[in-house]
N, C-alpha and C. Protein backbone atom coordinates (compact mmCIF):
# COMPACT_ATOMS: atom_id res chain seq x y z
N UNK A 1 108.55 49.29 113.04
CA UNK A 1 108.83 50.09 111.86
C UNK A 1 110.16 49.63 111.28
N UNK A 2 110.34 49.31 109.65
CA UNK A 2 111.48 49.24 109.52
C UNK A 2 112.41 50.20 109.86
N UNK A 3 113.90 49.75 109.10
CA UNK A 3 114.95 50.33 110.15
C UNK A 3 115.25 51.41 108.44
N UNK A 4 114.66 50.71 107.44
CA UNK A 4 114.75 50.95 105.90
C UNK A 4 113.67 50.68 105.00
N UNK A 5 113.55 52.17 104.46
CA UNK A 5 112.72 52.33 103.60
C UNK A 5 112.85 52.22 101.82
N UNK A 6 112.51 51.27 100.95
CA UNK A 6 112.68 51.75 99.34
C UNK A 6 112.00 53.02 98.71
N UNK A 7 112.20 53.87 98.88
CA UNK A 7 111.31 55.33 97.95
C UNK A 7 111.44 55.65 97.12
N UNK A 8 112.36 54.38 95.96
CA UNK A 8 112.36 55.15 94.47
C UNK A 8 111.64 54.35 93.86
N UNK A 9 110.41 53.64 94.50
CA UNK A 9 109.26 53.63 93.26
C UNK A 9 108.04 54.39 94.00
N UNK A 10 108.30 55.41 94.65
CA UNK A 10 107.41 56.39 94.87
C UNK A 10 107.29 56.94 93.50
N UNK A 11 105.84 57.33 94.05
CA UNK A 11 105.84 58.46 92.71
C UNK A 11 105.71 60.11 93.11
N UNK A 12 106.19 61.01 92.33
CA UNK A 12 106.02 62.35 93.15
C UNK A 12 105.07 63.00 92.63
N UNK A 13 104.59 64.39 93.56
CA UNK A 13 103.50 64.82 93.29
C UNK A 13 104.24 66.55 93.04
N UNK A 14 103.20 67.67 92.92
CA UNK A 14 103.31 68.55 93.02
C UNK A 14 102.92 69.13 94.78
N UNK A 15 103.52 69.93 95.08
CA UNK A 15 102.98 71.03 96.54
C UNK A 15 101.56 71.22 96.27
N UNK A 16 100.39 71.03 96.66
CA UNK A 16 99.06 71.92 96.51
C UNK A 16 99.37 72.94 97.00
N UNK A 17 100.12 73.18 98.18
CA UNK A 17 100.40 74.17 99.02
C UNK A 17 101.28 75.37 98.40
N UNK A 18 101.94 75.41 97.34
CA UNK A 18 103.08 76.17 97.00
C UNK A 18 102.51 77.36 96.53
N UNK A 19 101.37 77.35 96.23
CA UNK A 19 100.98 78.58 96.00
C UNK A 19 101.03 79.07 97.08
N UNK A 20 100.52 78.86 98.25
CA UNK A 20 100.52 79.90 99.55
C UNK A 20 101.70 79.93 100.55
N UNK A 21 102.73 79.44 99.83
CA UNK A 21 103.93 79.70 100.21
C UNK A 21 104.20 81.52 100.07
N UNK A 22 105.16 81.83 100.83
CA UNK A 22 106.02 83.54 100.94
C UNK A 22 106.34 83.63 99.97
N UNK A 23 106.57 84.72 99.20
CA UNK A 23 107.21 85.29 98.17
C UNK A 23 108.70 85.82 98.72
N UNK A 24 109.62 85.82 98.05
CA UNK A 24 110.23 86.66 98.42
C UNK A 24 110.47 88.01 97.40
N UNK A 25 111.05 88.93 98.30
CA UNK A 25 110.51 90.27 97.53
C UNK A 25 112.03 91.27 97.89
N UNK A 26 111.99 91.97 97.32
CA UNK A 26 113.11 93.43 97.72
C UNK A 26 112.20 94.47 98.16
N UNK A 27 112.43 95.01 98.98
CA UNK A 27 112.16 96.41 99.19
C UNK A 27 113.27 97.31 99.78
N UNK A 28 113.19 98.77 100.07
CA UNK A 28 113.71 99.50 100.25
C UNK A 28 113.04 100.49 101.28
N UNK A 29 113.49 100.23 102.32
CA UNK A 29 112.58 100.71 103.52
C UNK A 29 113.96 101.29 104.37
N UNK A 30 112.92 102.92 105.12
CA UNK A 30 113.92 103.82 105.27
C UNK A 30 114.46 102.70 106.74
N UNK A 31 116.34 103.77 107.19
CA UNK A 31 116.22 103.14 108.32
C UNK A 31 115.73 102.84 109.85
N UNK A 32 115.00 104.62 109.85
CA UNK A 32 114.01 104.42 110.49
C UNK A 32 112.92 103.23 111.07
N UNK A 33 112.39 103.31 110.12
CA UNK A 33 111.10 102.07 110.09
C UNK A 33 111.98 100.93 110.33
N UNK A 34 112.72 100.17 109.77
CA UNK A 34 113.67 99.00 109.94
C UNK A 34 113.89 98.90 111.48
N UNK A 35 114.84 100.39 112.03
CA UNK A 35 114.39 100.22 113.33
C UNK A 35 113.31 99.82 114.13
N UNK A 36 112.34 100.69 113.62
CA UNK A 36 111.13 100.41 114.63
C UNK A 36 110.70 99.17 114.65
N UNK A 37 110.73 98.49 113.32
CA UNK A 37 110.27 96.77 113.55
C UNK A 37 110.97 95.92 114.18
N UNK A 38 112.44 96.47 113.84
CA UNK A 38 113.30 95.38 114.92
C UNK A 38 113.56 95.54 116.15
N UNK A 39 113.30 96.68 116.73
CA UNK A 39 112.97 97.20 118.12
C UNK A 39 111.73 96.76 118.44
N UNK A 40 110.47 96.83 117.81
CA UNK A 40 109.17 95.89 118.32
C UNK A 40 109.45 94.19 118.26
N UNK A 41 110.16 93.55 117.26
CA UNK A 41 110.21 92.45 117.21
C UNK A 41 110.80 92.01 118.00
N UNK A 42 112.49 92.50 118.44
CA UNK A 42 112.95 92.01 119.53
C UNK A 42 111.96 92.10 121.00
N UNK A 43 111.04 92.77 121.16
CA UNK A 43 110.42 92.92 122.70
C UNK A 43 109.26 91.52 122.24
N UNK A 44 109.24 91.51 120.84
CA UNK A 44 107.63 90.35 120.99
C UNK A 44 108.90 88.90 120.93
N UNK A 45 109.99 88.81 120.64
CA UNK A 45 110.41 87.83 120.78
C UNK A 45 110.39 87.02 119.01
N UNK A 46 110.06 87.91 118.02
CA UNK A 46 109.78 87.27 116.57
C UNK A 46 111.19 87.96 115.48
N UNK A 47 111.10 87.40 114.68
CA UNK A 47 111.91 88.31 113.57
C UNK A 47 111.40 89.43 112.86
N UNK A 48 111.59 90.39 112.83
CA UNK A 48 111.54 91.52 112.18
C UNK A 48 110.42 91.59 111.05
N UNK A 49 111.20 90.31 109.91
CA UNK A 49 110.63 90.02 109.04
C UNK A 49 109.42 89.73 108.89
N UNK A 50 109.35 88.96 109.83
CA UNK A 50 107.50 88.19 110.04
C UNK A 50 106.79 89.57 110.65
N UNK A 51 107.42 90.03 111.87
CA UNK A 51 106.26 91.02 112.49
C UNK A 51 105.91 91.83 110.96
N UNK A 52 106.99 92.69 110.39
CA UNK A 52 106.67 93.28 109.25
C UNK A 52 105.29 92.68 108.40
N UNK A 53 105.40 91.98 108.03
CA UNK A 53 104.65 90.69 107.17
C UNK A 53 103.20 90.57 108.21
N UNK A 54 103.06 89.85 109.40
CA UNK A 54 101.84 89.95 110.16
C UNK A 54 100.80 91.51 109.72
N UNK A 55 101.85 92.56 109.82
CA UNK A 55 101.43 94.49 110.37
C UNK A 55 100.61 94.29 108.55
N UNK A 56 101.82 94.15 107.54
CA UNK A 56 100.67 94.20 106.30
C UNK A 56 99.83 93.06 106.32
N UNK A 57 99.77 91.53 106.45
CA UNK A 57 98.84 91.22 106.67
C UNK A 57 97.40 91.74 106.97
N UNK A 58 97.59 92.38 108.23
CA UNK A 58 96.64 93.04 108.85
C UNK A 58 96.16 94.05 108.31
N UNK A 59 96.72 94.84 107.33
CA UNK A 59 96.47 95.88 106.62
C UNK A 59 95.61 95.30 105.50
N UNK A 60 95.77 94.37 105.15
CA UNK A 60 95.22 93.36 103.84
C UNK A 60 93.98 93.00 104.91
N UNK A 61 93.83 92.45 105.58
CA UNK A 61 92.29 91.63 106.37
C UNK A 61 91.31 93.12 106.60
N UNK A 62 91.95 93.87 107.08
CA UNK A 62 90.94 95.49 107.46
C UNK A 62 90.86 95.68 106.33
N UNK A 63 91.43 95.87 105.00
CA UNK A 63 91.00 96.96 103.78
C UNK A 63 91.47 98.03 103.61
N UNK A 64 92.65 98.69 104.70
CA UNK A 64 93.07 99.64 104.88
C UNK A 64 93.40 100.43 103.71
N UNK A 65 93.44 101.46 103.38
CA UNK A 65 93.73 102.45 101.96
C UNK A 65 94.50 103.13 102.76
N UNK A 66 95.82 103.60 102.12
CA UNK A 66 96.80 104.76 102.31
C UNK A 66 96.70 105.74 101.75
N UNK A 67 96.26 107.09 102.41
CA UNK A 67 95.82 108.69 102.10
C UNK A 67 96.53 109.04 101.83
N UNK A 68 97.11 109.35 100.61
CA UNK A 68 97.88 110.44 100.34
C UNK A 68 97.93 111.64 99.80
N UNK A 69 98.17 112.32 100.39
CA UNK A 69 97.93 114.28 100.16
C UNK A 69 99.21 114.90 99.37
N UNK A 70 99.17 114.62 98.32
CA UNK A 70 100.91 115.55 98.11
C UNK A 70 100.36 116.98 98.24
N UNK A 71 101.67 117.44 98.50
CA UNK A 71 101.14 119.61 98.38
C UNK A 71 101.16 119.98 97.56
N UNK A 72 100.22 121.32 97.33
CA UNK A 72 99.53 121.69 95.89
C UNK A 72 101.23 122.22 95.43
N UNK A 73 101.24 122.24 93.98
CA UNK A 73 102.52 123.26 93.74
C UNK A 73 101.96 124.57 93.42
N UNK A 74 103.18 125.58 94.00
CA UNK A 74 102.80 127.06 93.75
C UNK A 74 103.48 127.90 92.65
């Protein structure tokens, strides 16, 4: 293998892949919950971030719907 490569008459392409790249996003999550993921993540050995991200994943592959009941007003 050379020891040196010329790569400026490469030509470049686009990512096909960049669409399924991460988003990044803001949220606002109590500190509760924050705990609980980084207390599960530290025991699985991952970042916070990702376990977070896997849990909705998973919520996205099942179909899951979130019930919500507000209380009647009186």
């Amino acid at each position: 293998m050379k020891t040196e490569y010329d790569l400026s008459a490469m030509n470049s392409r686009r990512n096909p892949y960049a669409s399924k790249l991460k988003k990044p996003v803001t949220m606002r999550l109590s500190e509760d919950v924050v705990a609980y993921f980084k207390g599960m993540a530290a025991d699985a050995g991952v970042p916070y971030q990702s376990l977070i991200n896997l849990y909705l994943r998973d919520c996205v592959t099942q179909h899951r719907q979130v019930k919500i009941a507000w209380p009647a007003k009186s």
